[in-house]
C-alpha atoms as a PDB file:
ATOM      1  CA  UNK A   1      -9.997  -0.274  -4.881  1.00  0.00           C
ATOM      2  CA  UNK A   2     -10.687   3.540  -4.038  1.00  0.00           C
ATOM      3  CA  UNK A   3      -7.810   5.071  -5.687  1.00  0.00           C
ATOM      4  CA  UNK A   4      -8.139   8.200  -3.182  1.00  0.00           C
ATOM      5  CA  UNK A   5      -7.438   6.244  -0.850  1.00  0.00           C
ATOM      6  CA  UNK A   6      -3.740   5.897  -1.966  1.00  0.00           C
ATOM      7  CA  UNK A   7      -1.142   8.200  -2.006  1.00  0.00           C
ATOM      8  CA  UNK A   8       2.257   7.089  -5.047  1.00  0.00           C
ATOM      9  CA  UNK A   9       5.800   7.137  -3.817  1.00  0.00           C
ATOM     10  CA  UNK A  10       8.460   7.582  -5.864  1.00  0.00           C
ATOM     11  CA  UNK A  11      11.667   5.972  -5.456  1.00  0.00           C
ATOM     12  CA  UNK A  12      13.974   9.506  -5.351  1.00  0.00           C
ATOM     13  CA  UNK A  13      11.865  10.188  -2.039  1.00  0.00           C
ATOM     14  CA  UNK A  14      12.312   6.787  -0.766  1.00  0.00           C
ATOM     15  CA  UNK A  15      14.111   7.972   2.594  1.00  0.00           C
ATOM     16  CA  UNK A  16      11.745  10.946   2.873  1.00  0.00           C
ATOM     17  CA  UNK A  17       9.162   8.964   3.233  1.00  0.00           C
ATOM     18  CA  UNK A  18      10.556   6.261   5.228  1.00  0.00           C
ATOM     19  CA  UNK A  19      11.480   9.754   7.961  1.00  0.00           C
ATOM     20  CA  UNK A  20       7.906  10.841   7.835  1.00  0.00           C
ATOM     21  CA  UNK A  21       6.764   7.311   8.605  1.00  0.00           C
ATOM     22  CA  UNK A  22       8.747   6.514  11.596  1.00  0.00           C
ATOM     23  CA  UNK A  23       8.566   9.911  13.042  1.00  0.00           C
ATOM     24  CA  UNK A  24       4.323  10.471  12.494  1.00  0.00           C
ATOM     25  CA  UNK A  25       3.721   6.156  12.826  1.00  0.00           C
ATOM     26  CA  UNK A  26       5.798   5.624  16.047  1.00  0.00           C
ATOM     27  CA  UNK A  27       5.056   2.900  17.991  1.00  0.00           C
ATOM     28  CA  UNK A  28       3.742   2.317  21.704  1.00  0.00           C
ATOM     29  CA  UNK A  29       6.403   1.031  23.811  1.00  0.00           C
ATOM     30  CA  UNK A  30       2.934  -1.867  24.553  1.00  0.00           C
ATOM     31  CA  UNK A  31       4.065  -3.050  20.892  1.00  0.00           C
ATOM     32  CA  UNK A  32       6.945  -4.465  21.629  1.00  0.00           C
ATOM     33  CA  UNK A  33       8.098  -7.217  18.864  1.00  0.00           C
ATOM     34  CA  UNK A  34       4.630  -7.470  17.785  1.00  0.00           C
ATOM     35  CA  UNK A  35       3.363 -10.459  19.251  1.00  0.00           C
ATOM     36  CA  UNK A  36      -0.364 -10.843  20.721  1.00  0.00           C
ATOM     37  CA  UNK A  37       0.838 -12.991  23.745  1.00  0.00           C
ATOM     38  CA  UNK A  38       3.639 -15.945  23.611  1.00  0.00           C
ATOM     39  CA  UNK A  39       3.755 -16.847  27.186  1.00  0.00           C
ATOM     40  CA  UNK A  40       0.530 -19.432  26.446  1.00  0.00           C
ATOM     41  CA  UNK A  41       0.029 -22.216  23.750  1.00  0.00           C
ATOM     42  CA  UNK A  42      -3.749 -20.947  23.687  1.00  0.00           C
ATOM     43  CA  UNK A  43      -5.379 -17.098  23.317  1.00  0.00           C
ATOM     44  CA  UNK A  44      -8.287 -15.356  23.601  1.00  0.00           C
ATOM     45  CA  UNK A  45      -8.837 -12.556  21.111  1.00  0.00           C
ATOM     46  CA  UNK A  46     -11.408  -9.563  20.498  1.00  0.00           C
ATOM     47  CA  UNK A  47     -11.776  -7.879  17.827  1.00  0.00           C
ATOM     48  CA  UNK A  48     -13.147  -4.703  18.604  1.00  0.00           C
ATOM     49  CA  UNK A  49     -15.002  -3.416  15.764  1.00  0.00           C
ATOM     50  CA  UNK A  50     -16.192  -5.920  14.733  1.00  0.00           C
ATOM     51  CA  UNK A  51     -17.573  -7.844  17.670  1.00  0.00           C
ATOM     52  CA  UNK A  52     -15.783 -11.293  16.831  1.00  0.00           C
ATOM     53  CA  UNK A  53     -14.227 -13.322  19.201  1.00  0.00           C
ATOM     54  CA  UNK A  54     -11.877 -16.336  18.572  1.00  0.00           C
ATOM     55  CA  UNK A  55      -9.530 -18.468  20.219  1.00  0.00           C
ATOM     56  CA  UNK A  56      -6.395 -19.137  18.731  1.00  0.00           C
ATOM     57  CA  UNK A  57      -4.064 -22.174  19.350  1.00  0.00           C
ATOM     58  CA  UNK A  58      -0.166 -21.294  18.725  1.00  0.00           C
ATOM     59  CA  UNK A  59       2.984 -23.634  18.920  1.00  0.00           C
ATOM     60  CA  UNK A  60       5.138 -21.778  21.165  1.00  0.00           C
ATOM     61  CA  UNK A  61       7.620 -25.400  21.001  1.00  0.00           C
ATOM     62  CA  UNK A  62       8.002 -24.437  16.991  1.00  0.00           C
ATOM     63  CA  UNK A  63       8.835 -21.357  17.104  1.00  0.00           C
ATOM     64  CA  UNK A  64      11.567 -21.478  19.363  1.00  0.00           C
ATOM     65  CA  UNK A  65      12.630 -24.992  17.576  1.00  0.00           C
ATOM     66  CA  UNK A  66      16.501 -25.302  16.333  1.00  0.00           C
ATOM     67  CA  UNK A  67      14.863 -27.306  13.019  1.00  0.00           C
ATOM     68  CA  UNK A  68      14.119 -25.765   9.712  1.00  0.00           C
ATOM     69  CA  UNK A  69      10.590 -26.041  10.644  1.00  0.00           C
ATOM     70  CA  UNK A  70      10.880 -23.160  13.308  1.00  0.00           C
ATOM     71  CA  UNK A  71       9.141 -20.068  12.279  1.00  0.00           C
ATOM     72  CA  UNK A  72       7.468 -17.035  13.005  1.00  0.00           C
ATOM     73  CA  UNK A  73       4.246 -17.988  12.106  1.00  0.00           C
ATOM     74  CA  UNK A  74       3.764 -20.142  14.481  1.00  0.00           C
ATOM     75  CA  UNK A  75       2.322 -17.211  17.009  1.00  0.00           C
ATOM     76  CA  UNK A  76      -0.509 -14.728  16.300  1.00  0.00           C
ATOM     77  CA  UNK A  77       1.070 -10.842  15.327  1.00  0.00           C
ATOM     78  CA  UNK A  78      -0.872  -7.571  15.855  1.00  0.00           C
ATOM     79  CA  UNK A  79      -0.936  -6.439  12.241  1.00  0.00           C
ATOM     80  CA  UNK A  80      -3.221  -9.544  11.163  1.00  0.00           C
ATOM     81  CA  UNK A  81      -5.479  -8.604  14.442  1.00  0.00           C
ATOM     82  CA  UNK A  82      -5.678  -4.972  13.723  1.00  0.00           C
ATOM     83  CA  UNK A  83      -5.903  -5.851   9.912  1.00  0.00           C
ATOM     84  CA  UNK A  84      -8.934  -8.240  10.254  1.00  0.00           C
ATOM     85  CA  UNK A  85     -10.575  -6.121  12.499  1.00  0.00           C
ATOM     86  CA  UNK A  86     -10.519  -2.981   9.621  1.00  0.00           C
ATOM     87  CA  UNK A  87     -11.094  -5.288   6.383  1.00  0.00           C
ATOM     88  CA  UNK A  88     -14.433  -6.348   8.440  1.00  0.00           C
ATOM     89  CA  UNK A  89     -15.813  -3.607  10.098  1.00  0.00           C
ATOM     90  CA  UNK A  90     -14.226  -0.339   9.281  1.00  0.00           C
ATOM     91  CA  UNK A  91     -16.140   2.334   6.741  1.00  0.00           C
ATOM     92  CA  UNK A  92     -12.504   3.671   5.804  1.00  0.00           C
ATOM     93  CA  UNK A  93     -11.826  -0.071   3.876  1.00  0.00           C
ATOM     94  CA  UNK A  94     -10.921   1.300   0.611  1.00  0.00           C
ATOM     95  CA  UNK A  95     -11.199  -1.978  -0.870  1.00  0.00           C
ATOM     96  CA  UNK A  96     -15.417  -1.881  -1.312  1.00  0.00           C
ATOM     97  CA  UNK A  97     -15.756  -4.880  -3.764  1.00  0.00           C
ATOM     98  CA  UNK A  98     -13.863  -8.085  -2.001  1.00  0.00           C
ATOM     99  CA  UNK A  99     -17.126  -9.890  -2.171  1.00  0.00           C
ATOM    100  CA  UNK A 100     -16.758 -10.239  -5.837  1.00  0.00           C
ATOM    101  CA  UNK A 101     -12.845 -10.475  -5.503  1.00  0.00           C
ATOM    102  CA  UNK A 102     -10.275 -13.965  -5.189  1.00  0.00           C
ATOM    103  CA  UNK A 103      -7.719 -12.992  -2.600  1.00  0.00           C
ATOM    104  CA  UNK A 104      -4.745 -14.688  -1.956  1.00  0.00           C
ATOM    105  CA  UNK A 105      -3.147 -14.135   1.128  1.00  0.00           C
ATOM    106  CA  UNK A 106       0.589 -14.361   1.823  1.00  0.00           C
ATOM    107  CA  UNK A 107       2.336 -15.830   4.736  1.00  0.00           C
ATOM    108  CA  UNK A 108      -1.272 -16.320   6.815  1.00  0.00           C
ATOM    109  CA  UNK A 109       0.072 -17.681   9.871  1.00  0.00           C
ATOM    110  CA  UNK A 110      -0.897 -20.359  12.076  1.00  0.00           C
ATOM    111  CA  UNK A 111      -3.622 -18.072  13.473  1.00  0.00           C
ATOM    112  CA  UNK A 112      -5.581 -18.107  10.470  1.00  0.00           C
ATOM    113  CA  UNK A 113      -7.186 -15.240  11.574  1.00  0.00           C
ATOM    114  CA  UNK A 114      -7.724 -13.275   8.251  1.00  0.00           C
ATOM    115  CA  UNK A 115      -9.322 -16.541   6.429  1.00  0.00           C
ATOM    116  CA  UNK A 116     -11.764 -16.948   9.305  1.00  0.00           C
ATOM    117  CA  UNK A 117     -12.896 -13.574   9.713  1.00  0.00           C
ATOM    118  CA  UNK A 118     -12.939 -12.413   5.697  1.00  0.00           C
ATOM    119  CA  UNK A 119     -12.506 -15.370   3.908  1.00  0.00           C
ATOM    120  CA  UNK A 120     -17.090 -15.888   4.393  1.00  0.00           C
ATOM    121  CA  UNK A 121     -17.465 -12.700   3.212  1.00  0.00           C
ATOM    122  CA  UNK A 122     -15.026 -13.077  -0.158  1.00  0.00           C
ATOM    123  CA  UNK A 123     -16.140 -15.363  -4.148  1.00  0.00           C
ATOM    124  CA  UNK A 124     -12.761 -17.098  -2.856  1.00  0.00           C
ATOM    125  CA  UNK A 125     -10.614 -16.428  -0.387  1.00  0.00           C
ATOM    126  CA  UNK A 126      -6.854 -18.503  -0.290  1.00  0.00           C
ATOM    127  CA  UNK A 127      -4.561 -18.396   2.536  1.00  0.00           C
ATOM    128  CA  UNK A 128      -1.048 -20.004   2.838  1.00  0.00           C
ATOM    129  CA  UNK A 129       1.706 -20.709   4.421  1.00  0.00           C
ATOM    130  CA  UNK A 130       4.588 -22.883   4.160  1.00  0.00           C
ATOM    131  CA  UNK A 131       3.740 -26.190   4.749  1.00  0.00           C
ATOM    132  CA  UNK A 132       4.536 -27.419   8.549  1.00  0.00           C
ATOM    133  CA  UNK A 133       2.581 -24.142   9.041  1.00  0.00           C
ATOM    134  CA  UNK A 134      -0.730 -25.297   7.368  1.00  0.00           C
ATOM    135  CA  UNK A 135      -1.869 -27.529   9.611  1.00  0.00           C
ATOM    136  CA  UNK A 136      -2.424 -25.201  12.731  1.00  0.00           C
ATOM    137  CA  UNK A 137      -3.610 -22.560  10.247  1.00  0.00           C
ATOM    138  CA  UNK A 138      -6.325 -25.543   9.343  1.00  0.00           C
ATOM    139  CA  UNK A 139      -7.206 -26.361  12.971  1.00  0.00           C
ATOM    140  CA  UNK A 140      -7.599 -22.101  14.280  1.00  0.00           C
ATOM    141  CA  UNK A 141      -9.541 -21.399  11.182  1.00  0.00           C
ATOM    142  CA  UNK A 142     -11.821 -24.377  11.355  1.00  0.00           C
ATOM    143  CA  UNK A 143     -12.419 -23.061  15.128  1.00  0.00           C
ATOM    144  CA  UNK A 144     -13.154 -19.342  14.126  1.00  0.00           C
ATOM    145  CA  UNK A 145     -14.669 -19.167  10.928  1.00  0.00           C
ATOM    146  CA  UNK A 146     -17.105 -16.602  11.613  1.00  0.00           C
ATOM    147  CA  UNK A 147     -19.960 -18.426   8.648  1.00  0.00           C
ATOM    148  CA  UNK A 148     -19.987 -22.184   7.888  1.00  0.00           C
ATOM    149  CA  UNK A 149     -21.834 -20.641   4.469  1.00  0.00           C
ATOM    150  CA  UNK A 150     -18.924 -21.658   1.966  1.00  0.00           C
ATOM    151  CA  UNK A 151     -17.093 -24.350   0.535  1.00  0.00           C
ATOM    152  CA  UNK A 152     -13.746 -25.690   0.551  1.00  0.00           C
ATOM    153  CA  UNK A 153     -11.825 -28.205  -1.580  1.00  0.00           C
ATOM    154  CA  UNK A 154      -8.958 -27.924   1.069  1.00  0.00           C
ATOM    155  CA  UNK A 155     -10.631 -27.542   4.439  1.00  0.00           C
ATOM    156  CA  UNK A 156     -12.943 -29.857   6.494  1.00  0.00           C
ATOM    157  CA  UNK A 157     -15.834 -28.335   7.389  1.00  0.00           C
ATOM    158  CA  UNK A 158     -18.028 -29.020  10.367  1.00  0.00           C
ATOM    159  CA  UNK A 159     -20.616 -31.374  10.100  1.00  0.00           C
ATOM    160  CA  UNK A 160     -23.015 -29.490  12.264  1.00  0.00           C
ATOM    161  CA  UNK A 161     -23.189 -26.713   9.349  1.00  0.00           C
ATOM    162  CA  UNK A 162     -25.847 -25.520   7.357  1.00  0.00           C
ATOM    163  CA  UNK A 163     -26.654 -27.394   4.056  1.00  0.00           C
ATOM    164  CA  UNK A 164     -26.190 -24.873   0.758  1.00  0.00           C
ATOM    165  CA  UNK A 165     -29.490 -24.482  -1.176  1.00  0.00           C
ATOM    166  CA  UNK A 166     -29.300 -24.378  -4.744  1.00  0.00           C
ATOM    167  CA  UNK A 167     -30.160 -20.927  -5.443  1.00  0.00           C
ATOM    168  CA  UNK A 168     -27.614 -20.069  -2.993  1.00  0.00           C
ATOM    169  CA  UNK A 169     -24.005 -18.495  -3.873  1.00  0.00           C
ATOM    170  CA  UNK A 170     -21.512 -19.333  -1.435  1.00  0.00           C
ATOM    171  CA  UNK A 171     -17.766 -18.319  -1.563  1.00  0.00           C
ATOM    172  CA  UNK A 172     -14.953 -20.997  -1.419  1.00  0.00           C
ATOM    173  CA  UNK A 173     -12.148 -20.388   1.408  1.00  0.00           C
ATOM    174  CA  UNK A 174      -8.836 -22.830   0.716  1.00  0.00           C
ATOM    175  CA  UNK A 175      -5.742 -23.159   2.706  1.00  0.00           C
ATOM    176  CA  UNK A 176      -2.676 -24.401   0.597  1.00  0.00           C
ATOM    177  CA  UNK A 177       1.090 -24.684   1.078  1.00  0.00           C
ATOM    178  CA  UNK A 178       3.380 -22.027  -0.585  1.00  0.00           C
ATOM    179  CA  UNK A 179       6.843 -22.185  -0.318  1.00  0.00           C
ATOM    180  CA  UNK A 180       7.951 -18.390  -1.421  1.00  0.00           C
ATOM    181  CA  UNK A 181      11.705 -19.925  -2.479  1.00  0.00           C
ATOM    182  CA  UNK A 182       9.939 -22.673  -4.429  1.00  0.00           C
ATOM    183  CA  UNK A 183       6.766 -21.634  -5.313  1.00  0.00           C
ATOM    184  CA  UNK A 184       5.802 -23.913  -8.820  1.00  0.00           C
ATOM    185  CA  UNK A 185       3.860 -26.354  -6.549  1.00  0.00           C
ATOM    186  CA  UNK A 186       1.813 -23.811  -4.571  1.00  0.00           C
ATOM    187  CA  UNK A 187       1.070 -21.704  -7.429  1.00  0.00           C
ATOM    188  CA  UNK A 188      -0.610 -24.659  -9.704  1.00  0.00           C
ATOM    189  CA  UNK A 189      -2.467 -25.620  -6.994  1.00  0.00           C
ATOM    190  CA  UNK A 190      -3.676 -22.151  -6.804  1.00  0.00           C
ATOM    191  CA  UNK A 191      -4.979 -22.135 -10.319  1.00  0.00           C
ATOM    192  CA  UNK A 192      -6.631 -25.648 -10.300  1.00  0.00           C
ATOM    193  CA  UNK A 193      -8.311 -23.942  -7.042  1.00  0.00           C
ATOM    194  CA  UNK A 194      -9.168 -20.863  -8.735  1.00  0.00           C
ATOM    195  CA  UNK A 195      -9.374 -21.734 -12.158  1.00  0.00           C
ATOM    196  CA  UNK A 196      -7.043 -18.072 -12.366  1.00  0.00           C
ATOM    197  CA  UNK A 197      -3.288 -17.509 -12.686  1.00  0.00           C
ATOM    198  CA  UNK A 198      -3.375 -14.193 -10.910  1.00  0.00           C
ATOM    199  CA  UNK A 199      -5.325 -13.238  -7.477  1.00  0.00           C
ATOM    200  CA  UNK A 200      -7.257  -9.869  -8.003  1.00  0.00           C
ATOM    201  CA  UNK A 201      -5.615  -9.215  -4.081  1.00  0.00           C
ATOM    202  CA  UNK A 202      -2.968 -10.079  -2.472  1.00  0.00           C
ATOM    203  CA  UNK A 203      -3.078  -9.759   1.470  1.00  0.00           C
ATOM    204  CA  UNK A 204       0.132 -10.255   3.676  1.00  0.00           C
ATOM    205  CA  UNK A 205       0.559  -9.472   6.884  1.00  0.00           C
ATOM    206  CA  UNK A 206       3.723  -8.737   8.918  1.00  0.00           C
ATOM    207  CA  UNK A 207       5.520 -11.692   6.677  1.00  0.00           C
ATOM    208  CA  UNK A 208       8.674  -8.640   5.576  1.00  0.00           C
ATOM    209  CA  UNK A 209      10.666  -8.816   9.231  1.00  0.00           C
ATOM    210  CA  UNK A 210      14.583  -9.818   7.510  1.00  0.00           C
ATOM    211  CA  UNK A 211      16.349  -8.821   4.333  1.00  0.00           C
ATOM    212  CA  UNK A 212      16.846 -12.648   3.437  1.00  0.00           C
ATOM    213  CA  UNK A 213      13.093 -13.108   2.803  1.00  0.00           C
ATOM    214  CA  UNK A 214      12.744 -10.100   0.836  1.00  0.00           C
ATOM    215  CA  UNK A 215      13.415 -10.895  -2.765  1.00  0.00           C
ATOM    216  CA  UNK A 216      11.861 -14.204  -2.597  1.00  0.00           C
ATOM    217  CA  UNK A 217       8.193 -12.600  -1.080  1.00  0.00           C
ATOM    218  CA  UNK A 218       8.431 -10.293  -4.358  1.00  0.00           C
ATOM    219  CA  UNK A 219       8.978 -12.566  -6.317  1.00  0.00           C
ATOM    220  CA  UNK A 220       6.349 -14.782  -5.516  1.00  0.00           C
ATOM    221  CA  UNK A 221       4.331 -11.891  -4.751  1.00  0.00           C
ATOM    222  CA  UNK A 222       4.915 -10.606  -8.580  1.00  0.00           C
ATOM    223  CA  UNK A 223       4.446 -14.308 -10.000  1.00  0.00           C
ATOM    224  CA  UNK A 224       0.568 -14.077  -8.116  1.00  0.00           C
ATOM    225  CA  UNK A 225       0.004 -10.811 -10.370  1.00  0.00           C
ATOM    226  CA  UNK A 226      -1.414  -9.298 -13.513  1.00  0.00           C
ATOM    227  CA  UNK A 227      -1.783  -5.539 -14.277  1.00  0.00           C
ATOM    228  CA  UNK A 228      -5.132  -5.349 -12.409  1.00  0.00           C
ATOM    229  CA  UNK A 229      -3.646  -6.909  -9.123  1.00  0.00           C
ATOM    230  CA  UNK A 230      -3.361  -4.930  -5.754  1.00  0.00           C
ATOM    231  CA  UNK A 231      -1.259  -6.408  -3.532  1.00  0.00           C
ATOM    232  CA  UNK A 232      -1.742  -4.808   0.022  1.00  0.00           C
ATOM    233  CA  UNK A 233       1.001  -5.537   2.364  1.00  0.00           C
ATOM    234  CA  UNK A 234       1.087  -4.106   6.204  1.00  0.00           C
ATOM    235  CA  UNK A 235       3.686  -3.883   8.041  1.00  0.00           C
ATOM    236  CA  UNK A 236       4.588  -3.330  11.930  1.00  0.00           C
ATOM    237  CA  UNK A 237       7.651  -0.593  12.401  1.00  0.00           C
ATOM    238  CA  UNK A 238      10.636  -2.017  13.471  1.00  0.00           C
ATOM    239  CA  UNK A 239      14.134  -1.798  11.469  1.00  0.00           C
ATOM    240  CA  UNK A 240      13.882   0.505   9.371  1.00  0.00           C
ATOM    241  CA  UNK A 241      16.939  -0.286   7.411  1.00  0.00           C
ATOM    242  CA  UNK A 242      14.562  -3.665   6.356  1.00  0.00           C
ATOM    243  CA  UNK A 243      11.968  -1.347   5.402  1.00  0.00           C
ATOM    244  CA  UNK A 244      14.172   0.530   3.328  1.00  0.00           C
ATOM    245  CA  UNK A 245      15.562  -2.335   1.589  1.00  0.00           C
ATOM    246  CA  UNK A 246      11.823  -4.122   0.906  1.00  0.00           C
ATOM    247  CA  UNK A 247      10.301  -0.915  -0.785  1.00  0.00           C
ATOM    248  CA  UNK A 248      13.861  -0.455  -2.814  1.00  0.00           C
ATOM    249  CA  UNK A 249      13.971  -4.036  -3.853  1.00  0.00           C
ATOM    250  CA  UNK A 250      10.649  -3.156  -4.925  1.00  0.00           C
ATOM    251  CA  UNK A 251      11.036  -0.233  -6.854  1.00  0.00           C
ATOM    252  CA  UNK A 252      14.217  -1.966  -8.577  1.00  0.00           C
ATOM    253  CA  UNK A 253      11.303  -4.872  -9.759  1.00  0.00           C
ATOM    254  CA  UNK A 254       9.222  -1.851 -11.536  1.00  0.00           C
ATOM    255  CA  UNK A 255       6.221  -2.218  -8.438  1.00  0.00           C
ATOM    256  CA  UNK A 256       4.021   1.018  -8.591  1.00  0.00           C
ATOM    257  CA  UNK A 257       4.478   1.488  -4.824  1.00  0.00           C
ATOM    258  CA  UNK A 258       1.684   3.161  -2.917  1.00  0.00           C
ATOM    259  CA  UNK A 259       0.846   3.989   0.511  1.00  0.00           C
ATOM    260  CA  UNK A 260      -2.552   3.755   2.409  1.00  0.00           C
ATOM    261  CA  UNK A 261      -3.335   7.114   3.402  1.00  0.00           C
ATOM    262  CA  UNK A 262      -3.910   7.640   7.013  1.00  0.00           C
ATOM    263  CA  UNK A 263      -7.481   9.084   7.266  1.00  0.00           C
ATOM    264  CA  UNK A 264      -8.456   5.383   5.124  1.00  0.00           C
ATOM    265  CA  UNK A 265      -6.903   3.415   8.782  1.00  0.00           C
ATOM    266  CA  UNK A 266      -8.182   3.015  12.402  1.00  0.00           C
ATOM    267  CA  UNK A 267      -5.983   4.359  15.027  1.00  0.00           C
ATOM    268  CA  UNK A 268      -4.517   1.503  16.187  1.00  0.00           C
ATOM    269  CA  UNK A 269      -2.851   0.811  12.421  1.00  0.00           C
ATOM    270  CA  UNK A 270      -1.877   4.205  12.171  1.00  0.00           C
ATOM    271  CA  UNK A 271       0.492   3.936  15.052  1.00  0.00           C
ATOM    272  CA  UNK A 272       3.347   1.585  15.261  1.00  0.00           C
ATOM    273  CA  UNK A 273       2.393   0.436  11.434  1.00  0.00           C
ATOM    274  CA  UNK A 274       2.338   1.086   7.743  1.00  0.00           C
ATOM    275  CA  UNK A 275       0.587  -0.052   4.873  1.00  0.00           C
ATOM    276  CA  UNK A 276       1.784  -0.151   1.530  1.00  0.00           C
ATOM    277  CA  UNK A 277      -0.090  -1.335  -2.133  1.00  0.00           C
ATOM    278  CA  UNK A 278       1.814  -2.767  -4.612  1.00  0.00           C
ATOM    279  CA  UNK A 279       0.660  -2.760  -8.419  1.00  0.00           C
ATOM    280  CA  UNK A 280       2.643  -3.818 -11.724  1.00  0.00           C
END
């Protein structure tokens, strides 16, 4: 991680900062909640800097369901777009040595959009979810994966992929459950996977949007840590009295809180979001 590239809050100048942010990060009126498009079951998305196109199915029936399997990961949100997009194919990335890196992502989203576009490019790359959310993140990722070059213990590949040479080195991409209220189940699996107890990243994208979900993401977020783990969280701008409470919560936990410096982001995540690091 290129340390220049982040700039340490402390907790006295929590509501400083959180002034400066929504004043200089405003968002475009064009933001609205968030949401690419939820007016059709199926979208059509471009990254821009990078040059990738996918298609990405969403469940628009789930997430307006009355049942405790509604949820707002059933649609594709901007942050993970714009997020992708700067991870793959922005020079300002100030994380230079993912290739080498396990990642675990956080609350991934039926899109599966940051799996498919990084998760080639990663030693091992683990996205979840909670579980009724896994299986659409299966199917979109399976239909975007930019490489067919790695392996999976979790995901069915397609059969029309190329075969892996033995001199080759391919990363592994896996797709798990992970409940952030009960997370003993998700987190073993995760080691067996990984053959780690901590992720040397932690990605999460636009999964801090109500205070009830709050202490239970750090906590799981905290359990998925050692000393040397960077957990990069971004966030769209909306209430900023949730905001506040997340980066509090945080401090209270004894998180080194960090922010990503602007000149390190492409324009589009410098307005309408922010993007914090977490370290222990």
């Amino acid at each position: 991680m290129n340390l220049t590239a982040l700039e340490e809050l402390a907790h006295d100048d929590l509501y400083e900062h959180l002034y400066s942010v929504y004043t200089e990060h405003r968002p475009a009126e064009s933001q609205h909640l968030g949401y690419v498009d939820k007016s059709r079951e199926k979208i059509d998305i471009s990254l821009p800097l990078s040059g990738i196109d996918v298609v990405v199915q969403q469940s628009l029936s789930l997430l307006s369901s009355a049942t405790q399997t509604s949820s707002t990961g059933f649609i594709c949100w901007q942050t993970a777009l714009h997020f992708a997009d700067w991870a793959a194919a922005d020079s300002r990335f100030p994380i230079k040595n993912l290739h080498n890196s396990v990642v675990l992502e956080l609350g991934g989203g039926a899109s599966g959009l940051l799996a498919a576009v990084l998760g080639p490019r990663l030693c091992h790359y683990v996205a979840t979810d909670q579980s009724h959310v896994v299986k659409l993140m299966k199917h979109n990722f399976a239909e975007n994966v930019v490489s067919q070059r790695f392996t999976s213990s979790t995901v069915e590949k397609s059969g029309s992929g190329p075969r892996k040479e033995l001199e080759e080195s391919w990363g592994k991409i896996d797709i798990i459950a992970l409940d952030w209220e009960n997370p003993m189940e998700g987190r073993e699996q995760f080691r067996e996977l990984t053959d780690q107890d901590s992720a040397d990243y932690i990605f999460a994208c636009d999964t801090i949007y109500n205070t009830y979900l709050i202490p239970h993401f750090l906590s799981c977020m905290g359990k998925m840590m050692l000393n040397n783990t960077v957990a990069v969280v971004a966030m769209q701008l909306r209430d900023e009295d949730v905001t506040a409470e997340f980066l509090d919560a945080a401090f209270v936990l004894g998180f080194r809180v960090s922010i990503i410096k602007d000149e390190f982001l492409t324009p589009v995540l410098i307005q309408g979001f922010v993007l914090y690091c977490f370290q222990k």
